[in-house]
C-alpha atoms as a PDB file:
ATOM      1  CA  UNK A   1       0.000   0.000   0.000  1.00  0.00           C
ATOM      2  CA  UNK A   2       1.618   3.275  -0.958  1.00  0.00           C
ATOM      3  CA  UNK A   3       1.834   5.419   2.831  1.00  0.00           C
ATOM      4  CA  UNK A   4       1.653   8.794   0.535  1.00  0.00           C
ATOM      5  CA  UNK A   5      -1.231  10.729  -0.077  1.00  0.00           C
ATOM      6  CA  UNK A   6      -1.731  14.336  -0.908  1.00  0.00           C
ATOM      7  CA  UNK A   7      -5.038  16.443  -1.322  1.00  0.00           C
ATOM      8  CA  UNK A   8      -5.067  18.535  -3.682  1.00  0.00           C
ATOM      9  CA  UNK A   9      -7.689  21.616  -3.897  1.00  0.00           C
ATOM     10  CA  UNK A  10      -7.684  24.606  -6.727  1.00  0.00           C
ATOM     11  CA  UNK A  11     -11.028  27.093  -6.453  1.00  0.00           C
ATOM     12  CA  UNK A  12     -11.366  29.278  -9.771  1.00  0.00           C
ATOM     13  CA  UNK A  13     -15.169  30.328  -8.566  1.00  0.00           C
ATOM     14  CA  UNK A  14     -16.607  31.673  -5.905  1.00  0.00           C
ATOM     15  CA  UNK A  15     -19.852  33.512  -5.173  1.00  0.00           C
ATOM     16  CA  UNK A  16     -18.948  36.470  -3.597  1.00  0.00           C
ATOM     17  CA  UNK A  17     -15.142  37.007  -4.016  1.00  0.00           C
ATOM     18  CA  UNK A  18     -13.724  37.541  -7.190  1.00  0.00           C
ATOM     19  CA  UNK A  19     -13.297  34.719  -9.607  1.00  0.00           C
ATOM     20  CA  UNK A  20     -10.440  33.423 -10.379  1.00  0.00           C
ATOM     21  CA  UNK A  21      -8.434  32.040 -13.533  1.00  0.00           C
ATOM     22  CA  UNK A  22      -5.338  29.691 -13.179  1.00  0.00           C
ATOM     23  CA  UNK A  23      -6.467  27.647  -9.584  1.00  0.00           C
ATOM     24  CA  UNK A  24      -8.097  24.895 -10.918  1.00  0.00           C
ATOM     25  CA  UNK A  25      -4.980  24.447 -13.650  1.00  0.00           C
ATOM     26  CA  UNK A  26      -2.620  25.062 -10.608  1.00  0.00           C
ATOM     27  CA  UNK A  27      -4.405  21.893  -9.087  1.00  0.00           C
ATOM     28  CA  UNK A  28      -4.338  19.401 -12.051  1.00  0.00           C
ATOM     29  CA  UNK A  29      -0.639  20.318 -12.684  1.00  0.00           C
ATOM     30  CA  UNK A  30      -0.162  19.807  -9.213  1.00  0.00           C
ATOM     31  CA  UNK A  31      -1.291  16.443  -8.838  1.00  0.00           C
ATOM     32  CA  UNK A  32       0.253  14.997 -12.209  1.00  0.00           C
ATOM     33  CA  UNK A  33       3.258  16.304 -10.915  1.00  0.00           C
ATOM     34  CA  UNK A  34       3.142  14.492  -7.524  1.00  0.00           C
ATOM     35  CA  UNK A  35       1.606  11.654  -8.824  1.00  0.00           C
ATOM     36  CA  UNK A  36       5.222  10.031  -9.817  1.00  0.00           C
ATOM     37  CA  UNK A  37       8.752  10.709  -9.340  1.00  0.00           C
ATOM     38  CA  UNK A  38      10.815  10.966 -12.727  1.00  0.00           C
ATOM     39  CA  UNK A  39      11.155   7.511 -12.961  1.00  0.00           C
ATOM     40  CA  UNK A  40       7.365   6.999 -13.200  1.00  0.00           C
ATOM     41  CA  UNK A  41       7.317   5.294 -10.185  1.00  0.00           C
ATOM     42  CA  UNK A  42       4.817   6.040  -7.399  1.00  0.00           C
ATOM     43  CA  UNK A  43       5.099   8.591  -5.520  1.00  0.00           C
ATOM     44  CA  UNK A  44       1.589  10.415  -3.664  1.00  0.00           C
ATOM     45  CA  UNK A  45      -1.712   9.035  -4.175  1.00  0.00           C
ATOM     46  CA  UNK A  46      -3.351  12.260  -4.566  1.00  0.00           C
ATOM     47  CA  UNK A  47      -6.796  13.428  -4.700  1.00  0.00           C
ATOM     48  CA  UNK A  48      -8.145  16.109  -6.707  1.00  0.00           C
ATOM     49  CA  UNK A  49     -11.112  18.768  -5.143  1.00  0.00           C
ATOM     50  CA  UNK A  50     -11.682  21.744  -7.779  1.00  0.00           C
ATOM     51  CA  UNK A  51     -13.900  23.660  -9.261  1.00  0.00           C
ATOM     52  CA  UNK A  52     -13.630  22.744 -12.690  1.00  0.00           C
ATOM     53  CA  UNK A  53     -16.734  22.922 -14.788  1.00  0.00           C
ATOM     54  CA  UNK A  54     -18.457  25.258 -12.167  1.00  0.00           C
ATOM     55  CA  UNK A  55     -18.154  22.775  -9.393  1.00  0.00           C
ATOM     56  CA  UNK A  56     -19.182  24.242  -5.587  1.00  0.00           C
ATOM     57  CA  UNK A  57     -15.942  23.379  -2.825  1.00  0.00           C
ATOM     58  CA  UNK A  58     -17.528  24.487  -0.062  1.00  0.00           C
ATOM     59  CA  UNK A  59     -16.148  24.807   3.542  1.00  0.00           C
ATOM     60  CA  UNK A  60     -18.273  21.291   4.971  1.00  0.00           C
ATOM     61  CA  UNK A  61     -17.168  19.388   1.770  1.00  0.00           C
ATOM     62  CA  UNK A  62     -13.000  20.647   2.035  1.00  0.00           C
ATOM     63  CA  UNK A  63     -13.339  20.095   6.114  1.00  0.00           C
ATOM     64  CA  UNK A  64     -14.371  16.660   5.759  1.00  0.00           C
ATOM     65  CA  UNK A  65     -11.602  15.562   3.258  1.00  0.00           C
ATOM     66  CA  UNK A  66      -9.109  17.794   5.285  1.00  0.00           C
ATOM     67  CA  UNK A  67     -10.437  14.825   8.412  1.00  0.00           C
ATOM     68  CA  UNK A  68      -9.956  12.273   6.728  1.00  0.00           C
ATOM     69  CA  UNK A  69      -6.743  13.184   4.932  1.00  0.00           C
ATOM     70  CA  UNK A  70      -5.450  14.132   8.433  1.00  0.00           C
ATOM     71  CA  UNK A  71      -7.399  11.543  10.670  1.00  0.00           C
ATOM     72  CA  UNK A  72      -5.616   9.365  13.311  1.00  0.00           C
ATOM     73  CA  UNK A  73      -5.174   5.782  11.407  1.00  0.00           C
ATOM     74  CA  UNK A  74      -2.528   7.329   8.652  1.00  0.00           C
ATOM     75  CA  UNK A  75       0.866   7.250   9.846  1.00  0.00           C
ATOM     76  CA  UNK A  76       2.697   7.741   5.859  1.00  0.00           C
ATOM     77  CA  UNK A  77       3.195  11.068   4.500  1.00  0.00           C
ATOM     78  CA  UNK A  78       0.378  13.593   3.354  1.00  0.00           C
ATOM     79  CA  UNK A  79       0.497  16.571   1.685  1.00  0.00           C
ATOM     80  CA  UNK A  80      -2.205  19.251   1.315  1.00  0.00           C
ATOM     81  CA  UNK A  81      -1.819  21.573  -1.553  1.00  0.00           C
ATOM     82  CA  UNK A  82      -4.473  25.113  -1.808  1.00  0.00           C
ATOM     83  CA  UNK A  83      -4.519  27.271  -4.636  1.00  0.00           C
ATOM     84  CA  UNK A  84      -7.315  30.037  -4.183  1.00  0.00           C
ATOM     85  CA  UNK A  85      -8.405  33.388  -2.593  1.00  0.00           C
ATOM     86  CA  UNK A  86      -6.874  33.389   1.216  1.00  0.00           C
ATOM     87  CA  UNK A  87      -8.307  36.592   3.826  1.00  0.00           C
ATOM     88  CA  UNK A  88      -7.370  37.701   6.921  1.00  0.00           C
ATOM     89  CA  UNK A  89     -10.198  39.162   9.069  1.00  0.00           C
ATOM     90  CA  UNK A  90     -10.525  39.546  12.486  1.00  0.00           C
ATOM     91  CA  UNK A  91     -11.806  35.968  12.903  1.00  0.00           C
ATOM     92  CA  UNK A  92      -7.776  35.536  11.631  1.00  0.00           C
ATOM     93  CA  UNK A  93      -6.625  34.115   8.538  1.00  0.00           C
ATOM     94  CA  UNK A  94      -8.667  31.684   6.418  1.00  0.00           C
ATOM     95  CA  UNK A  95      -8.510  29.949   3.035  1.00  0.00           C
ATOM     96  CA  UNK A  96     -11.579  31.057   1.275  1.00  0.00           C
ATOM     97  CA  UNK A  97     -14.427  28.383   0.014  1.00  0.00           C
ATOM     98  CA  UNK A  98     -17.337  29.063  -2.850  1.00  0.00           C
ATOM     99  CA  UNK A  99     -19.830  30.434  -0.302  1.00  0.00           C
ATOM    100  CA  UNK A 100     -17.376  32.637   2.037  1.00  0.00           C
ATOM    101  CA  UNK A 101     -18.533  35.465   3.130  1.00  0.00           C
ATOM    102  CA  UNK A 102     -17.027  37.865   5.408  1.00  0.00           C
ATOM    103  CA  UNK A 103     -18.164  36.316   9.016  1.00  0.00           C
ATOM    104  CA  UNK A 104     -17.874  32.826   7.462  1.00  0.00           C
ATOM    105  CA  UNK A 105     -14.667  32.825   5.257  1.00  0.00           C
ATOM    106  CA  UNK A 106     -14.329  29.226   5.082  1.00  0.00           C
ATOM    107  CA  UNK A 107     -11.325  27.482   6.633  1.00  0.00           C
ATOM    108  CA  UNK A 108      -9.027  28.763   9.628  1.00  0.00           C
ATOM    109  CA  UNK A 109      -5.609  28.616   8.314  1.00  0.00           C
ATOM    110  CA  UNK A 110      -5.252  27.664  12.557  1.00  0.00           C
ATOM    111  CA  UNK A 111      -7.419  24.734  12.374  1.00  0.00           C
ATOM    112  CA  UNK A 112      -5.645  23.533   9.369  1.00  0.00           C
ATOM    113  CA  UNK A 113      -2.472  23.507  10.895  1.00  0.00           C
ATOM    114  CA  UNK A 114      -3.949  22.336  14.377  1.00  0.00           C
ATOM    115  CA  UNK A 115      -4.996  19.289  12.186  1.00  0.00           C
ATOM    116  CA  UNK A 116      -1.462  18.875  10.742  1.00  0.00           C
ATOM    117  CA  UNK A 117      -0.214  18.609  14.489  1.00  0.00           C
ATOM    118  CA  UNK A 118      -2.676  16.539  15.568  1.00  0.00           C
ATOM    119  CA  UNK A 119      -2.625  13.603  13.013  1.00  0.00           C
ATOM    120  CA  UNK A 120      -0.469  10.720  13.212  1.00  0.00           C
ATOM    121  CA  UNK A 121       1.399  11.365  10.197  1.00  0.00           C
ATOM    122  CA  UNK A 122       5.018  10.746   9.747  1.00  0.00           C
ATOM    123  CA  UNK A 123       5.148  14.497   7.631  1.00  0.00           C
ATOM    124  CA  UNK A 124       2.957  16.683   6.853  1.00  0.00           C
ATOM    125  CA  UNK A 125       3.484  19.235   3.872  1.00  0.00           C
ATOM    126  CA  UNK A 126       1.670  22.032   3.411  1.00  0.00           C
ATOM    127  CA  UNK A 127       1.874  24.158   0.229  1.00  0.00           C
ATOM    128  CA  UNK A 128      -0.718  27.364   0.056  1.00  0.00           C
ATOM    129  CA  UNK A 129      -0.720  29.558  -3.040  1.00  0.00           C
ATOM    130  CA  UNK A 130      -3.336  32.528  -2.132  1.00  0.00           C
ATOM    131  CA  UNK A 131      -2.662  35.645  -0.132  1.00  0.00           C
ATOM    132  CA  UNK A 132      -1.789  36.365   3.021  1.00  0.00           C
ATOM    133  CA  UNK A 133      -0.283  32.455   3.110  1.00  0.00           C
ATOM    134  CA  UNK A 134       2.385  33.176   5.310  1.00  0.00           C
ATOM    135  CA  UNK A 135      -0.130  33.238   8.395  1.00  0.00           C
ATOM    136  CA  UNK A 136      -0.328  29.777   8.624  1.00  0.00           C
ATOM    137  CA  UNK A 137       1.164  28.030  11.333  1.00  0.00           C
ATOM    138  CA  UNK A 138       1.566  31.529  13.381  1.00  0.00           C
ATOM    139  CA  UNK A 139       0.218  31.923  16.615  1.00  0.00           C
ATOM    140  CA  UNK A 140      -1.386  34.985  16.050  1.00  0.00           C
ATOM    141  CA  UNK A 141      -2.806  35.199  12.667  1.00  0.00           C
ATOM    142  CA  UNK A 142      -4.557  38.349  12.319  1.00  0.00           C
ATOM    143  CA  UNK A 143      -3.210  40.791  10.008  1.00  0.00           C
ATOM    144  CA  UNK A 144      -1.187  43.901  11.568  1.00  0.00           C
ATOM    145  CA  UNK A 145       0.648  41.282  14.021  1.00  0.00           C
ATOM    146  CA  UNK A 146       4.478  40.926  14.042  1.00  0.00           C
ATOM    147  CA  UNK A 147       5.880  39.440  16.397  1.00  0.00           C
ATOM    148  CA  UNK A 148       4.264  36.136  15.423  1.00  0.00           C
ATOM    149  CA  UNK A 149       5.753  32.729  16.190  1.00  0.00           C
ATOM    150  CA  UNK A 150       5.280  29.321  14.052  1.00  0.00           C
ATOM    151  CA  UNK A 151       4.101  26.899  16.458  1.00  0.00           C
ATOM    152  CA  UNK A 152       4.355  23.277  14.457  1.00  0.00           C
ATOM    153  CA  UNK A 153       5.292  19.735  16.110  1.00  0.00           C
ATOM    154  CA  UNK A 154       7.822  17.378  14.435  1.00  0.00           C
ATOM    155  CA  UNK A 155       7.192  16.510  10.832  1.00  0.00           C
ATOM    156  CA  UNK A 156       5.161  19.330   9.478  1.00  0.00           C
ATOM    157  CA  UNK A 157       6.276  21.422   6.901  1.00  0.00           C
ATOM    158  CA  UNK A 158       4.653  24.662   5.945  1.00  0.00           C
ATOM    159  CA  UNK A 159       5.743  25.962   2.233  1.00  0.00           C
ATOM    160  CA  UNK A 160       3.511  29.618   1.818  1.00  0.00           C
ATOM    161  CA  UNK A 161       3.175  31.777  -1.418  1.00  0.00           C
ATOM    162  CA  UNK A 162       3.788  34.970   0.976  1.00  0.00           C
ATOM    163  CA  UNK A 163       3.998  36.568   3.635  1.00  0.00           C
ATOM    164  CA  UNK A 164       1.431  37.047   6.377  1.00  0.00           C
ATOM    165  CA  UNK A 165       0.364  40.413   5.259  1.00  0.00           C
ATOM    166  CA  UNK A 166       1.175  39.706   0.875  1.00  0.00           C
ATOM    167  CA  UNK A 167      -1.187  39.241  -1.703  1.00  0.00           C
ATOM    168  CA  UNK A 168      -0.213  36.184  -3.991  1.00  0.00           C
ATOM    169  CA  UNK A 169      -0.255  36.851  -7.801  1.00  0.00           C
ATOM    170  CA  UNK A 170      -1.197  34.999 -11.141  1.00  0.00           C
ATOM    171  CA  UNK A 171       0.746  35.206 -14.322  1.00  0.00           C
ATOM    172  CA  UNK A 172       0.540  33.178 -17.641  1.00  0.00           C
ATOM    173  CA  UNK A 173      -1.823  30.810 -16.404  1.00  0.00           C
ATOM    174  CA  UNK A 174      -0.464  29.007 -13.261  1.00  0.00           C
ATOM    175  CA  UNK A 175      -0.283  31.020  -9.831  1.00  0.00           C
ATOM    176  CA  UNK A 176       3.513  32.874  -9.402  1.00  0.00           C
ATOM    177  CA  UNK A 177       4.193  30.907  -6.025  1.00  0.00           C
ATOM    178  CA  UNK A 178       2.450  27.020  -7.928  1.00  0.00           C
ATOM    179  CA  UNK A 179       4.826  27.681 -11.120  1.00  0.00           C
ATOM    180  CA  UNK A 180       7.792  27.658  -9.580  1.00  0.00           C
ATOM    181  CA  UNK A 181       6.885  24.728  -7.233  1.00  0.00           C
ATOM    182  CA  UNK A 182       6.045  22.947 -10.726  1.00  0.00           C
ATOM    183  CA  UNK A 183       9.286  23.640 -11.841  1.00  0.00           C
ATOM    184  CA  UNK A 184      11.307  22.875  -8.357  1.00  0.00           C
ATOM    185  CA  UNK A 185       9.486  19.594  -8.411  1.00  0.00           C
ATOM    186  CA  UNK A 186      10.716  18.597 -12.504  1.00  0.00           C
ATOM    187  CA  UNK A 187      13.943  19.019 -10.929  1.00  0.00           C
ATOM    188  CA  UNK A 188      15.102  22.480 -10.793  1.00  0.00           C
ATOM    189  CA  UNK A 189      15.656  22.062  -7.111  1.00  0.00           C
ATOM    190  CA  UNK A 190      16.304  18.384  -6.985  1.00  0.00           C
ATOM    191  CA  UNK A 191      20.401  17.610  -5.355  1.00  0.00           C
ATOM    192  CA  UNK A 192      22.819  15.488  -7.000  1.00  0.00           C
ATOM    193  CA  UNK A 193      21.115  12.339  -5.913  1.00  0.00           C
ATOM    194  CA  UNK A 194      17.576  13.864  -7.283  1.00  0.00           C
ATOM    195  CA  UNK A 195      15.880  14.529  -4.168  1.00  0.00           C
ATOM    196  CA  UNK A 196      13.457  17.238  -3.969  1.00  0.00           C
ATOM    197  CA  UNK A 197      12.910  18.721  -0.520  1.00  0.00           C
ATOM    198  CA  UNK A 198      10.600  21.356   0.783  1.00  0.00           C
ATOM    199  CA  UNK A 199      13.881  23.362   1.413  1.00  0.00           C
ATOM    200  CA  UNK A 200      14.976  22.808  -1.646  1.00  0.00           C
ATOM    201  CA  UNK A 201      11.798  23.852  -3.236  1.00  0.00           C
ATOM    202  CA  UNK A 202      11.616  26.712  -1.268  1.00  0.00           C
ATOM    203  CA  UNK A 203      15.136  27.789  -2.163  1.00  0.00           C
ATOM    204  CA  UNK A 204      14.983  27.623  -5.662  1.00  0.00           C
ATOM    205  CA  UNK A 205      11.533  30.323  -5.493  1.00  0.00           C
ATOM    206  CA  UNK A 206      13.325  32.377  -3.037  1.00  0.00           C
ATOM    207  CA  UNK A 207      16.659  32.865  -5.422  1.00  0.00           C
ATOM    208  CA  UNK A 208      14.163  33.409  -8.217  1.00  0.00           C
ATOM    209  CA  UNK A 209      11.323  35.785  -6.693  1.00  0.00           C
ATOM    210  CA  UNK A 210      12.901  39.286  -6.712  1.00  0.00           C
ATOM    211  CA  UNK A 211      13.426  41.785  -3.900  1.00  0.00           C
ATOM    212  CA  UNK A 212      10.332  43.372  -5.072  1.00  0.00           C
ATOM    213  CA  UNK A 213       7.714  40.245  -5.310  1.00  0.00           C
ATOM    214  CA  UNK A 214       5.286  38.189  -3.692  1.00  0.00           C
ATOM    215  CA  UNK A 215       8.226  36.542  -0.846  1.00  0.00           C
ATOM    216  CA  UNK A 216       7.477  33.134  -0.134  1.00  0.00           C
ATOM    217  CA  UNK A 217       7.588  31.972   3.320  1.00  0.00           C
ATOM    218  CA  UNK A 218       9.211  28.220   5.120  1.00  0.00           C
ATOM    219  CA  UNK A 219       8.568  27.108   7.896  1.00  0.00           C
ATOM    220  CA  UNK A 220       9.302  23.228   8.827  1.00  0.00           C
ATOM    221  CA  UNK A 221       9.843  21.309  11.746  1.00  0.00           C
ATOM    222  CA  UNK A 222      11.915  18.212  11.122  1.00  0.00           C
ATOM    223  CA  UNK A 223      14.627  16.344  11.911  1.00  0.00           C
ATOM    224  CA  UNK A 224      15.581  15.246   7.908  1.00  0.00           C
ATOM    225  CA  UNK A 225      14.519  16.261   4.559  1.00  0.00           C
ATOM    226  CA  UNK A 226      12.231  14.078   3.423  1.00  0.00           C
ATOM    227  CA  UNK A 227      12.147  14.229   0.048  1.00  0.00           C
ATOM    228  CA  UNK A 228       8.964  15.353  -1.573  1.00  0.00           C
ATOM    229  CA  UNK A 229       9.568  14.128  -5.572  1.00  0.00           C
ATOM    230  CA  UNK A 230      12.645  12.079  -7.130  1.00  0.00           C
ATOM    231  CA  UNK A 231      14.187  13.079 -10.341  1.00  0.00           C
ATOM    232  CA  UNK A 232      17.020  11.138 -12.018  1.00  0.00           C
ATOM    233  CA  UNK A 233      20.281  11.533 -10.125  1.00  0.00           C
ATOM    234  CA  UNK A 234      23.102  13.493 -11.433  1.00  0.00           C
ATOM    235  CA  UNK A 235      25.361  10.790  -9.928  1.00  0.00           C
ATOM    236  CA  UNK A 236      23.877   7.701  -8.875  1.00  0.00           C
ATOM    237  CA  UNK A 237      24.161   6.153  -4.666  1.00  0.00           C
ATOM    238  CA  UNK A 238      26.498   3.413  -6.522  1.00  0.00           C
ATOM    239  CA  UNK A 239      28.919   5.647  -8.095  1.00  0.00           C
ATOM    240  CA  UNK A 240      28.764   8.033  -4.729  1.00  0.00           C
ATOM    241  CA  UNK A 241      29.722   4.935  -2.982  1.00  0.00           C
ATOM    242  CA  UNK A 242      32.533   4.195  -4.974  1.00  0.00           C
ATOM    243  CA  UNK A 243      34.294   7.499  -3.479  1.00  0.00           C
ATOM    244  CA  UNK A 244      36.214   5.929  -0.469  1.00  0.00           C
ATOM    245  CA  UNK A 245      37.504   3.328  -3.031  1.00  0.00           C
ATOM    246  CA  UNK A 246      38.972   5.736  -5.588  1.00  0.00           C
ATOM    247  CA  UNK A 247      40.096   8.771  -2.922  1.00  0.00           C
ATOM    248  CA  UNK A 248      41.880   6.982  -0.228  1.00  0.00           C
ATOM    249  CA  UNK A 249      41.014   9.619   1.844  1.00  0.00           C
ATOM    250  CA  UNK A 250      38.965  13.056   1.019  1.00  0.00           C
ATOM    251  CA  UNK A 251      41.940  15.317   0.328  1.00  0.00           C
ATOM    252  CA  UNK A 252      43.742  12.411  -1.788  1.00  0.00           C
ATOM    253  CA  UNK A 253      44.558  13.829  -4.967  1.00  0.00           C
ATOM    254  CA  UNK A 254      43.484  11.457  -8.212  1.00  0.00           C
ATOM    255  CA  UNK A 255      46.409  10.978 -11.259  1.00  0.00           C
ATOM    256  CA  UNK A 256      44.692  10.707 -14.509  1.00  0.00           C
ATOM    257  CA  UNK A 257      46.627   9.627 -17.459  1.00  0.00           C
ATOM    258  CA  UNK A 258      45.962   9.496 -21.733  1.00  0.00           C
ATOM    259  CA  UNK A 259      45.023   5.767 -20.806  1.00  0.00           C
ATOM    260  CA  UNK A 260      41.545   7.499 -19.111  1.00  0.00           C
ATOM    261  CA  UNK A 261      40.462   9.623 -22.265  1.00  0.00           C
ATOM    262  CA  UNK A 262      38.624   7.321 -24.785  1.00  0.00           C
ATOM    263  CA  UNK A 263      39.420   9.606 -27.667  1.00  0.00           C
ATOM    264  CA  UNK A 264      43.470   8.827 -27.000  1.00  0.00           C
ATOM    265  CA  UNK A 265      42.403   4.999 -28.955  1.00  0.00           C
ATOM    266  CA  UNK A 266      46.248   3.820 -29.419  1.00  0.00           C
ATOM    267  CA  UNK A 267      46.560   4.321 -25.220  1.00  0.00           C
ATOM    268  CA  UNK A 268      43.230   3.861 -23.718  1.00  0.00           C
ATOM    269  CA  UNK A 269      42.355   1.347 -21.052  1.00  0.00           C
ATOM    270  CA  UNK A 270      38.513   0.082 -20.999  1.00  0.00           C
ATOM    271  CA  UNK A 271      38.726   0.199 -17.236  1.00  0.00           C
ATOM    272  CA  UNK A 272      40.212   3.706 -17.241  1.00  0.00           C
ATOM    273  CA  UNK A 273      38.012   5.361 -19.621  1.00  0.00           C
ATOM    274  CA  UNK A 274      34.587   3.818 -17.635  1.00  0.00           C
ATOM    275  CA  UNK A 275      36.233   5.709 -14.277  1.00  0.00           C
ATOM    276  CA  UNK A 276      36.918   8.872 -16.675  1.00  0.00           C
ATOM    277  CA  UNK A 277      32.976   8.781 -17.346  1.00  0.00           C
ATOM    278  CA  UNK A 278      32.416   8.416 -13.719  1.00  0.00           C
ATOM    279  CA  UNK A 279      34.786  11.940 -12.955  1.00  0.00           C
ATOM    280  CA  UNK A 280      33.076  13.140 -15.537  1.00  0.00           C
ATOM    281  CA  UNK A 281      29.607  12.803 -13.643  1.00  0.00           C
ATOM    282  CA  UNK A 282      31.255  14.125 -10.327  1.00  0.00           C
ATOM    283  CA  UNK A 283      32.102  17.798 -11.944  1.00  0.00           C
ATOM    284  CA  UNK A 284      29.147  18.100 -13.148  1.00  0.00           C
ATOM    285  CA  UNK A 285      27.579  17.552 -10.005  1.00  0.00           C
ATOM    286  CA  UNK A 286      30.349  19.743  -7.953  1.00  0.00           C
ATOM    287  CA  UNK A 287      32.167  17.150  -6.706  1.00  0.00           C
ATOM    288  CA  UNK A 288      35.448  16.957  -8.291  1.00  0.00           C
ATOM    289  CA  UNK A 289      37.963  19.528  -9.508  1.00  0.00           C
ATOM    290  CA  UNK A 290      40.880  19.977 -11.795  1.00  0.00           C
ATOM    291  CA  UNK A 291      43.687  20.232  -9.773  1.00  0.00           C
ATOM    292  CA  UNK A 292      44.624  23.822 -11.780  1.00  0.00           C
ATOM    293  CA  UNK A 293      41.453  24.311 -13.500  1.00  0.00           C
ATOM    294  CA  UNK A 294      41.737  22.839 -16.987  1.00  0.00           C
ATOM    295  CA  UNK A 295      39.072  20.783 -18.905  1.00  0.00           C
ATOM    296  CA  UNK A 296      39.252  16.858 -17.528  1.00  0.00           C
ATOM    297  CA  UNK A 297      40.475  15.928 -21.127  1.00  0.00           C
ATOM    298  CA  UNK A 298      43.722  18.251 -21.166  1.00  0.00           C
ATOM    299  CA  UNK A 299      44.483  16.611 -17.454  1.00  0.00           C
ATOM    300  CA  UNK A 300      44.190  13.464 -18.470  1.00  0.00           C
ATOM    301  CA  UNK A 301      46.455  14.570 -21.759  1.00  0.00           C
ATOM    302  CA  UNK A 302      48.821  16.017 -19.478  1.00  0.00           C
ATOM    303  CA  UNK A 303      48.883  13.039 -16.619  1.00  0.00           C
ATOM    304  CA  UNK A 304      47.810  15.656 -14.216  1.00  0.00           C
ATOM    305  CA  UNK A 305      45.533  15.035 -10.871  1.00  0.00           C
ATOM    306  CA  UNK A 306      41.840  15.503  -9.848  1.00  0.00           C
ATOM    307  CA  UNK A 307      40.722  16.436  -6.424  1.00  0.00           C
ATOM    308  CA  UNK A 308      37.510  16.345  -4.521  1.00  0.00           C
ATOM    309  CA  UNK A 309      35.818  19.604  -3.715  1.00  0.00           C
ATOM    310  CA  UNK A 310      34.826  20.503  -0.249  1.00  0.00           C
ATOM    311  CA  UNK A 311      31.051  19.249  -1.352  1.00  0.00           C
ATOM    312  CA  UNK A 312      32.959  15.743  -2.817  1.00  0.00           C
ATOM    313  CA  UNK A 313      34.631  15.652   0.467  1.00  0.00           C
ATOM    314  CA  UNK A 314      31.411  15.770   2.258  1.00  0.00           C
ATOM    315  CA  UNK A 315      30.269  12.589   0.013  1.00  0.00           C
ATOM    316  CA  UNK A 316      33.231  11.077   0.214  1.00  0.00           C
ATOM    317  CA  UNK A 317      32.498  11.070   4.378  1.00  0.00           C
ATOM    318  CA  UNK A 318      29.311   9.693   4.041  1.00  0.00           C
ATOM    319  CA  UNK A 319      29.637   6.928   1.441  1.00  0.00           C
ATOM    320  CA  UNK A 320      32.805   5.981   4.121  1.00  0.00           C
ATOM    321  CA  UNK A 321      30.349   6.007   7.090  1.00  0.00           C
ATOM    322  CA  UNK A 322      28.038   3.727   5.064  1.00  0.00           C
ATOM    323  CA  UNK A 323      24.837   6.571   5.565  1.00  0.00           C
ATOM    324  CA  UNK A 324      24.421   6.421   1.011  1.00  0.00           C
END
């Protein structure tokens, strides 16, 4: 049975607010993204709740699914993605269903959290495109407060499209916060082994958001990165595990030699030229540097040496303590 599940919810209409355009295409995307890592293997079982073709999410239907998304038997991973209108009142911030109005706005941002900390799940990661998004997970979540505090227990993660007092925008179809986490997710912030992390994601729309945009807000609880999607590796565990073999130790410089460079035919060594490949793969990644910054092939050429960088001696360290 797969122990990850995600609900996903995009609201286009409503009956007061005003409509909007990209939600319910910020929710499909969503999904089909989380659906399966790169490899097309499994990754969330996800459930969809829009209002495509008119449909009415109200705040009884979203609560119930947010219950049983978050109720007391699941102990995998869940994830609860919003794209919508969000308001902060003076009943404190809420994500806005079809019928809100202003003394019913539809869901406390606080109870959604307060469900997050109450379940059973292993993580819990929250990702909320609509304004005012950073309020979540604050203990005081009315608008005008600063000195606010994130109050979340181990294993919840809250990834917000801005900050507690920020509208959140839409451009070109897909909400500015959602089309970045799209693109995080296909890999833009995936590390060398192809792990995507909420820290990751949130990094990669942080360097991209200027000064002057929406500013997207993290806050997480956890004791490791669980990763939320897996692309394809830039170097794979085996080849990372291989380090301690080739460096004897992490500041052990590497001699290369024609034998390693596949185009030198008269010279080259089957052997040598599959571990040239491999060094290949590690600068790429970061990992491994000329010794006085020349292309790999004009080292080998030259019988000059490679060296691990300070991220390669990192690997290097954890391939030796068996933790890849």
């Amino acid at each position: 049975m797969n122990s990850r599940r995600a609900l996903i919810v995009g609201i286009s209409d409503y009956a007061s607010a005003p409509c909007l355009s990209s939600c319910v295409d910020d929710a499909v995307a969503m999904a089909q993204r989380l659906e399966r890592n790169e490899d097309e293997t499994v990754n969330f079982r996800c459930q969809q709740l829009t209002s495509a073709g008119g449909g009415m999410v109200t705040a009884p239907m979203l609560r119930e699914l947010l219950h049983a998304h978050l109720d007391q038997s699941f102990t995998g991973d869940t994830l609860l993605y919003f794209s919508g209108h969000g308001a902060a009142t003076s009943l404190g911030a809420h994500i806005l269903t079809y019928e809100s109005s202003q003394y019913s706005p539809g869901i406390s941002m606080r109870d959604l959290v307060d469900l997050a900390n109450k379940s059973r799940a292993r993580n819990v990661f929250i990702v909320l495109d609509c304004c005012y998004a950073g309020a979540a997970g604050n203990d005081e979540e009315v608008v005008g407060s600063f000195e606010n505090e994130a109050r979340l227990r181990e294993g919840v993660t809250i990834l917000a499209a801005a900050r507690p007092r920020q509208g959140a925008l839409e451009v070109a179809g897909h909400g500015v916060f959602t089309r970045l986490v799209l693109a995080a997710l296909a890999g833009g912030a995936a590390d060398i082994r192809g792990r995507v992390s909420t820290a990751g994601i949130y990094a990669y729309a942080d360097a991209v958001l200027g000064a002057l945009d929406q500013r997207p807000i993290y806050k997480s609880h956890t004791a490791s990165l669980e990763p939320v999607r897996l692309c394809r590796p830039t170097v794979s565990d085996e080849e990372l595990r291989r380090l301690p073999r080739i460096f004897r130790e992490p500041k052990t410089r590497y001699t290369l030699a024609p034998s390693y460079e596949e185009t030198f035919e008269d010279v080259a060594i089957p052997e040598h030229v599959a571990l040239f490949k491999v060094f290949k793969r590690l600068q790429t990644a970061g990992l491994l540097r000329c010794e006085i910054g020349l292309d790999l092939y004009w080292i080998a050429a030259r019988s000059q040496m490679v060296e691990l960088t300070p991220l390669g001696q990192l690997y290097w360290e954890l391939a030796n303590a068996g933790q890849i």
